[in-house]
N, C-alpha and C. Protein backbone atom coordinates (compact mmCIF):
# COMPACT_ATOMS: atom_id res chain seq x y z
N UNK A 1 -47.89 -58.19 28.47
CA UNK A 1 -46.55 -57.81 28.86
C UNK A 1 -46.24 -58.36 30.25
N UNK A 2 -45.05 -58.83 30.43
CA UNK A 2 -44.50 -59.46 31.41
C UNK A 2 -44.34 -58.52 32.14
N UNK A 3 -43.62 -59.11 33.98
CA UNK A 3 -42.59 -57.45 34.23
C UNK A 3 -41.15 -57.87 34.35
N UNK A 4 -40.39 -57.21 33.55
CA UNK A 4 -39.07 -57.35 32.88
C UNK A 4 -38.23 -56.54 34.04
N UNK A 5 -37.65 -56.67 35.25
CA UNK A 5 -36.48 -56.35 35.99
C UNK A 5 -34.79 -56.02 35.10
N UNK A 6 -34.60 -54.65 35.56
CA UNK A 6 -33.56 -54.02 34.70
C UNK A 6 -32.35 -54.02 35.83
N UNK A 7 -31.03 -54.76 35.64
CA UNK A 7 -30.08 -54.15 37.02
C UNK A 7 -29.31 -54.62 36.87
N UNK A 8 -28.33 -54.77 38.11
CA UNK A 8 -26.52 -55.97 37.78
C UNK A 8 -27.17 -57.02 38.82
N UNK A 9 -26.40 -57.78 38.56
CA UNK A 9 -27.25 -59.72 39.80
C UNK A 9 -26.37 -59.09 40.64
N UNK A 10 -25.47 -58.39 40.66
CA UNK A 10 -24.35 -58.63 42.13
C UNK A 10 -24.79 -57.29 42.78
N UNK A 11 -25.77 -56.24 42.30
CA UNK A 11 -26.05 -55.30 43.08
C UNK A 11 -27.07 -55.94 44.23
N UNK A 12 -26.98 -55.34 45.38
CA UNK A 12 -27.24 -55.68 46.84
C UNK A 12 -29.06 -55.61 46.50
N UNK A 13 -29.87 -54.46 45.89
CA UNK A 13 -31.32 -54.11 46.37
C UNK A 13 -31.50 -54.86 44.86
N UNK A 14 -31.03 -55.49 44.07
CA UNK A 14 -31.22 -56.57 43.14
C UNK A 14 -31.87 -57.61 43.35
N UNK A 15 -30.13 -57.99 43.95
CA UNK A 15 -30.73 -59.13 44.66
C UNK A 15 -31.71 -58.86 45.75
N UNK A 16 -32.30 -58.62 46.39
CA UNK A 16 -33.18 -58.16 47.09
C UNK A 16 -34.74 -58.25 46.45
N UNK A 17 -34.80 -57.32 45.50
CA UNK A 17 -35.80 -57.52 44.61
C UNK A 17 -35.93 -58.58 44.01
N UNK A 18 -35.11 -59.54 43.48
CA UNK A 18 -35.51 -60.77 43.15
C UNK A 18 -35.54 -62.00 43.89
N UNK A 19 -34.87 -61.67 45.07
CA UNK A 19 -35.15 -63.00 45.91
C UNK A 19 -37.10 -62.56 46.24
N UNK A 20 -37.50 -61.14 46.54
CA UNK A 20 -38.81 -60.80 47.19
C UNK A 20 -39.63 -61.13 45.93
N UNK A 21 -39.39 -60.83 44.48
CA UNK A 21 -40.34 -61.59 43.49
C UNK A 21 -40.40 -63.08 43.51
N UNK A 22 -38.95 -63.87 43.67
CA UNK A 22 -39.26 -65.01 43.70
C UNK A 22 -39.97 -65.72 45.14
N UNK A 23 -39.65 -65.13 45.98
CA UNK A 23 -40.51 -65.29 47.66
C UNK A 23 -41.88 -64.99 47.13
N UNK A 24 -42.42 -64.52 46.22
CA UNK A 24 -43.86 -63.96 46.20
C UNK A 24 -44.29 -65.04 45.25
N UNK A 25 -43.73 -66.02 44.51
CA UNK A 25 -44.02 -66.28 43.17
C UNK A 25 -44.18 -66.19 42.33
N UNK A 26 -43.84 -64.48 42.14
CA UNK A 26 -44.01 -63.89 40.90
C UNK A 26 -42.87 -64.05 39.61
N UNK A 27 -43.55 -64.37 38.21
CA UNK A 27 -43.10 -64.63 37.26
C UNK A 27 -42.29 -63.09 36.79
N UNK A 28 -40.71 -63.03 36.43
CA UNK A 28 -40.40 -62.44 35.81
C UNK A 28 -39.20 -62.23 34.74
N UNK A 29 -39.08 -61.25 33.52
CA UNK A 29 -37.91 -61.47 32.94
C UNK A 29 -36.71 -60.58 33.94
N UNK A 30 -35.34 -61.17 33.48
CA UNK A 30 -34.45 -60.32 34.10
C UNK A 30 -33.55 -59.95 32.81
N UNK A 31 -33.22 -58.42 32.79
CA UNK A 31 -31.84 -57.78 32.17
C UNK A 31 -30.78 -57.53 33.00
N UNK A 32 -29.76 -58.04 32.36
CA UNK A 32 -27.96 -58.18 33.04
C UNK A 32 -27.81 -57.19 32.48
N UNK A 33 -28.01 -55.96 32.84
CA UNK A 33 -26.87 -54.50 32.21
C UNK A 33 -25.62 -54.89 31.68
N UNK A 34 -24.72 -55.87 32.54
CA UNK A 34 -23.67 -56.30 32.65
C UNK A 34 -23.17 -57.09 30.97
N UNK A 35 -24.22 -58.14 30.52
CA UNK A 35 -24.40 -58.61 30.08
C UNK A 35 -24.91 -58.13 28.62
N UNK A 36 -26.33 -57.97 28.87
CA UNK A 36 -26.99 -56.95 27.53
C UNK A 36 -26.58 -55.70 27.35
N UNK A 37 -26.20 -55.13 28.03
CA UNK A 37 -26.03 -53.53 27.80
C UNK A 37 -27.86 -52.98 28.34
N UNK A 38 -27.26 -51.68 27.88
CA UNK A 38 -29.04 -50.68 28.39
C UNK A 38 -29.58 -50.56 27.41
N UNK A 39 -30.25 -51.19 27.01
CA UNK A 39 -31.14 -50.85 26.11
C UNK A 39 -31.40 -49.69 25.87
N UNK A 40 -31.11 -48.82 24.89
CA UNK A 40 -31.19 -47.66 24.27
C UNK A 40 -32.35 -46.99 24.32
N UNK A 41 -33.51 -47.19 23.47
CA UNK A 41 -35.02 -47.52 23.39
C UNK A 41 -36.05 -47.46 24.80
N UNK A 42 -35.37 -48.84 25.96
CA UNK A 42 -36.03 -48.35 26.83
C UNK A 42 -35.83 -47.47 27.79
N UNK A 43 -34.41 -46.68 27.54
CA UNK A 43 -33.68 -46.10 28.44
C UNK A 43 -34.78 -44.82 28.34
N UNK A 44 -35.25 -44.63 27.25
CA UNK A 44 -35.57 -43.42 26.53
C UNK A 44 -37.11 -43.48 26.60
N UNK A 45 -37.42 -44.63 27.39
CA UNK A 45 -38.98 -45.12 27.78
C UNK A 45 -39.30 -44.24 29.20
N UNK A 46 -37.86 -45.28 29.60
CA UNK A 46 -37.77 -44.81 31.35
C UNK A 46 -37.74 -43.51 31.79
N UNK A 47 -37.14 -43.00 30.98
CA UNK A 47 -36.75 -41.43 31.07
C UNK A 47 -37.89 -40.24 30.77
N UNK A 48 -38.84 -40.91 29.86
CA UNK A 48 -40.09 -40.42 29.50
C UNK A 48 -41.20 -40.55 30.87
N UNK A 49 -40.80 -41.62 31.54
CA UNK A 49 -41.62 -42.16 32.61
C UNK A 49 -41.58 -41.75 34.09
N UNK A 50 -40.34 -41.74 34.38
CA UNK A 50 -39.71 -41.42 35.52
C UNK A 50 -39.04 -40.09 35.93
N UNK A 51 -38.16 -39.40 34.48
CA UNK A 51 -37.26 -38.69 34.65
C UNK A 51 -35.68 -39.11 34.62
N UNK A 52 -35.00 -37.76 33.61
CA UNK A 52 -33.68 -38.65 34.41
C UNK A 52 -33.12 -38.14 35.39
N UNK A 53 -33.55 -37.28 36.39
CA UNK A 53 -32.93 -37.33 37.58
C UNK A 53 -32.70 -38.53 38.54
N UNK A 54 -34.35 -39.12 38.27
CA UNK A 54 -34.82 -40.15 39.71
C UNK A 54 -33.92 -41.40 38.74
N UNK A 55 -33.60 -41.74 37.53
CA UNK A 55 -32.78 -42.43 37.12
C UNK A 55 -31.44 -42.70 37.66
N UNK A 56 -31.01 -41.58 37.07
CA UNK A 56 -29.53 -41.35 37.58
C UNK A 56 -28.92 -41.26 38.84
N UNK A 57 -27.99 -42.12 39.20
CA UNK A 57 -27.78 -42.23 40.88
C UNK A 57 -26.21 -41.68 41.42
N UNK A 58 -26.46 -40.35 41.75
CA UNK A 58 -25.76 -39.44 42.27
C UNK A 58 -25.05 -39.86 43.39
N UNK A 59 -25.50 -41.11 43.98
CA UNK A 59 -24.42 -41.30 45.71
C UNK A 59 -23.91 -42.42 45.10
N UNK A 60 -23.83 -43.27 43.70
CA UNK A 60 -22.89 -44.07 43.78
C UNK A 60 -21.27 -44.24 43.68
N UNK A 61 -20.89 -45.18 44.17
CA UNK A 61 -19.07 -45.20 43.47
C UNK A 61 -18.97 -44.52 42.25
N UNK A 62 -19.52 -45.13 41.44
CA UNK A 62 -19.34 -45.05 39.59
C UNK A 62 -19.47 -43.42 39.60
N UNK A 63 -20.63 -42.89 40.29
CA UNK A 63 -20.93 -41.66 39.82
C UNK A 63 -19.87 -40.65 40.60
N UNK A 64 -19.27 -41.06 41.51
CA UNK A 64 -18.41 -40.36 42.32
C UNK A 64 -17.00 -40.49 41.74
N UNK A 65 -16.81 -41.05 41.33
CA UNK A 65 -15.54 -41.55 40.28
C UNK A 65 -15.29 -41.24 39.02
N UNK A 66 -16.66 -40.01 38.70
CA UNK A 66 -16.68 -39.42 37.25
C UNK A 66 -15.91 -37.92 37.41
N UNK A 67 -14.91 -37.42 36.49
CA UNK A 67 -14.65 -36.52 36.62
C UNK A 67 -15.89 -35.13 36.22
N UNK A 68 -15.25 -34.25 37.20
CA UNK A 68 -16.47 -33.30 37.19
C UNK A 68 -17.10 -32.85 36.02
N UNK A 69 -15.72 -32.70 34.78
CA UNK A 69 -16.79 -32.31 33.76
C UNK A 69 -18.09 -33.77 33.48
N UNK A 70 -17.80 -34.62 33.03
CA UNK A 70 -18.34 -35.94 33.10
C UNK A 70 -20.00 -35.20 33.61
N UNK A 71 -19.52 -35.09 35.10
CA UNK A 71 -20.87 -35.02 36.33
C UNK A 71 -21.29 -33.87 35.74
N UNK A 72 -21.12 -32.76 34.92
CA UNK A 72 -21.33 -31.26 34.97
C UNK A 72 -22.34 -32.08 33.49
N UNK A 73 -21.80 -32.83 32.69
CA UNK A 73 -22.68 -32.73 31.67
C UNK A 73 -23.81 -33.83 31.75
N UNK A 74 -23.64 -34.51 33.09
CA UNK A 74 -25.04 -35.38 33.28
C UNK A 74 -26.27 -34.11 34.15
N UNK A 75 -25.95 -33.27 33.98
CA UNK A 75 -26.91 -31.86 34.27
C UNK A 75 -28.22 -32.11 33.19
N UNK A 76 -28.10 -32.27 32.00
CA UNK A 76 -28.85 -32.01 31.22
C UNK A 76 -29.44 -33.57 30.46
N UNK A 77 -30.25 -33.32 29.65
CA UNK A 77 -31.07 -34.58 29.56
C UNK A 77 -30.15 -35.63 28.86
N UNK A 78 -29.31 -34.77 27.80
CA UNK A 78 -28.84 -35.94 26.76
C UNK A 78 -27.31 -35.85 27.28
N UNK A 79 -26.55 -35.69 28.29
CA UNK A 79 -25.67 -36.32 28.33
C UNK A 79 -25.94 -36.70 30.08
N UNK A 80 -26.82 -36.45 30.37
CA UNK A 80 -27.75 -38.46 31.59
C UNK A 80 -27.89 -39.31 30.63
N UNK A 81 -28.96 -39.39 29.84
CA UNK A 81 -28.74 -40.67 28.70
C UNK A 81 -27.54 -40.85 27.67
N UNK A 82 -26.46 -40.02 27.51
CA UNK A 82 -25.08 -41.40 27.59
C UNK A 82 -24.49 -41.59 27.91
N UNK A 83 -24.44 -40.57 29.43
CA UNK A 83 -23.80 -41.33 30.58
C UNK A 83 -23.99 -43.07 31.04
N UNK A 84 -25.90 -42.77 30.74
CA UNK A 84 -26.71 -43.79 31.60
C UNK A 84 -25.86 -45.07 30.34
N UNK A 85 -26.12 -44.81 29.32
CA UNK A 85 -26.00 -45.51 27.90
C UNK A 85 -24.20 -46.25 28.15
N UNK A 86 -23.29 -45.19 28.52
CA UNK A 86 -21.67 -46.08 28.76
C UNK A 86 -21.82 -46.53 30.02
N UNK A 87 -22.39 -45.95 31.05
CA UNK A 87 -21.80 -46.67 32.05
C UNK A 87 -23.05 -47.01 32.95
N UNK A 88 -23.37 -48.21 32.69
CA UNK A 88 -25.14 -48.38 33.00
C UNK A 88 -25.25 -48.66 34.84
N UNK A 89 -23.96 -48.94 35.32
CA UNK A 89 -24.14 -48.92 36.79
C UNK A 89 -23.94 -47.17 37.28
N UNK A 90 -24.68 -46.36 36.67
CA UNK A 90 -25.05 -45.10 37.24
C UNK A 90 -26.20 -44.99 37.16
N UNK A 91 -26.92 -46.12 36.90
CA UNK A 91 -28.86 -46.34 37.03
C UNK A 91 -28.96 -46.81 38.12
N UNK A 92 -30.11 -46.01 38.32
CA UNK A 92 -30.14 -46.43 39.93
C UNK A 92 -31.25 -47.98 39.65
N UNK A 93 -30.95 -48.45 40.68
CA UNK A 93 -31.85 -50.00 40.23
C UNK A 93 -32.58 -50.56 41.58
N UNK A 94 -33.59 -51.45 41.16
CA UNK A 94 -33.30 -51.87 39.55
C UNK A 94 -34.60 -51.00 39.36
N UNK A 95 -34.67 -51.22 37.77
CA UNK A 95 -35.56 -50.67 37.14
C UNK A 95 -36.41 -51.45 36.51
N UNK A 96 -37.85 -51.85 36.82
CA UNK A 96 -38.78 -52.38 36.90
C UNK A 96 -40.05 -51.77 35.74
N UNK A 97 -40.53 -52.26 34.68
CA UNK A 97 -41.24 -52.43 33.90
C UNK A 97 -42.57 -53.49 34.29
N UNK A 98 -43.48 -52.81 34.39
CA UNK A 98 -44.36 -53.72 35.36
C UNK A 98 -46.10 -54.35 33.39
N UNK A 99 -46.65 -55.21 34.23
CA UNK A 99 -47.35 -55.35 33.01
C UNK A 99 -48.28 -54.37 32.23
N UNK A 100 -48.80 -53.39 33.16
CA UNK A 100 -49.69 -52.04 32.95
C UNK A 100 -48.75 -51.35 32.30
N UNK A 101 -47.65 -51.01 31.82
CA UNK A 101 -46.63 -50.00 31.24
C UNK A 101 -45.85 -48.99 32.09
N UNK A 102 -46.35 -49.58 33.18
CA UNK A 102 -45.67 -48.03 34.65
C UNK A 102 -44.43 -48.70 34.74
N UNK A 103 -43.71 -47.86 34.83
CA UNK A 103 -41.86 -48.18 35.29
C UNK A 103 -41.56 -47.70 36.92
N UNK A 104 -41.19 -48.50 37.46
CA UNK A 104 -40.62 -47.70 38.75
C UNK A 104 -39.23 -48.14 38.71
N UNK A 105 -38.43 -47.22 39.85
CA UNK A 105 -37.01 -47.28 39.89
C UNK A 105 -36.98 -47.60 41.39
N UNK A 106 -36.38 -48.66 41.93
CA UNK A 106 -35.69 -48.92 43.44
C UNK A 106 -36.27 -49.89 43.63
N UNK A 107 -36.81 -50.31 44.99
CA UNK A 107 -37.47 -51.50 45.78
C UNK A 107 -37.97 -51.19 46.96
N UNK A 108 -39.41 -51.61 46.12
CA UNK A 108 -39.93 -50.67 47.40
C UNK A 108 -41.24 -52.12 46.96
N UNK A 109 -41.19 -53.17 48.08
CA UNK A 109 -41.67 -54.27 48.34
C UNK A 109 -43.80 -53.44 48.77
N UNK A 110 -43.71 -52.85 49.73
CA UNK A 110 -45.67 -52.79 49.70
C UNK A 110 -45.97 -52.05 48.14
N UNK A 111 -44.94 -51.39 47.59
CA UNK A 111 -45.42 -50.75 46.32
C UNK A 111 -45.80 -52.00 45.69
N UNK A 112 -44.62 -52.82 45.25
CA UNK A 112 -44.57 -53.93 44.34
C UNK A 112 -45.91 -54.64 44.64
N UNK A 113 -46.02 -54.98 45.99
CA UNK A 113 -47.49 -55.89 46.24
C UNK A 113 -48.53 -55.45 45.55
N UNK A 114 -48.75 -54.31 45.44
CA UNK A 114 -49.58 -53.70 44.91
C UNK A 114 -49.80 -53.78 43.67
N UNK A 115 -49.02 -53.70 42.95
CA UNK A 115 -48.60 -53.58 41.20
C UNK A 115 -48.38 -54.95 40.59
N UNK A 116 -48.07 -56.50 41.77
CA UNK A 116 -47.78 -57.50 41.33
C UNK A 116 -49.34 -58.16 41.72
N UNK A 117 -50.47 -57.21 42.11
CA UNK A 117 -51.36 -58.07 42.50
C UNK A 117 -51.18 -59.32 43.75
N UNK A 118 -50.53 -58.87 44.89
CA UNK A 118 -50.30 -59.95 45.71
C UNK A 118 -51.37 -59.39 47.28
């Protein structure tokens, strides 16, 4: 297994994360949320892995722009995953699938060294 990067290209710690994989030389796939959509399946990986709190990103625009009921029913597990599922820039990113099966969420570069073998 590869490590497959989950996010939007125009988010800021994206790009970030992939200019620092490609600065490292590290080989990876990328998902365009934008583009593919969220994968359903691994949403439901991530969520097994992480949680959907640490998923779901509470200080963004998108999420601040949801009316309260909206926000009242991302309280509970299954309406975070279709919140996460319609409106995939309320994942916090990116979301990182590494080759061992561990998922992390954000960018956090001495973690990555670690996990990319560098």
């Amino acid at each position: 297994m590869a490590i497959t990067l989950y996010g939007i290209p125009n988010c800021d710690t994206v790009k970030k994360a992939r200019a620092w994989l490609a600065g490292q030389g590290v080989d990876y796939a990328f998902h365009d949320f934008k583009k593919g959509g969220v994968p359903a399946d691994r949403l439901d990986c991530w969520m097994a892995a992480v949680g959907a709190d640490k998923l779901l990103n509470r200080q963004g625009t998108t999420w601040r722009k949801l009316d309260p009921a909206a926000q009242a029913a991302a309280h509970h597990t299954a309406g975070a995953r279709a919140l996460m599922l319609e409106q995939a820039s309320v994942i916090r990113r990116p979301v990182v699938e590494w080759p061992d099966g561990t998922v992390t969420v954000g960018f956090d570069p001495a973690g990555w060294s670690l996990r990319a073998g560098i």
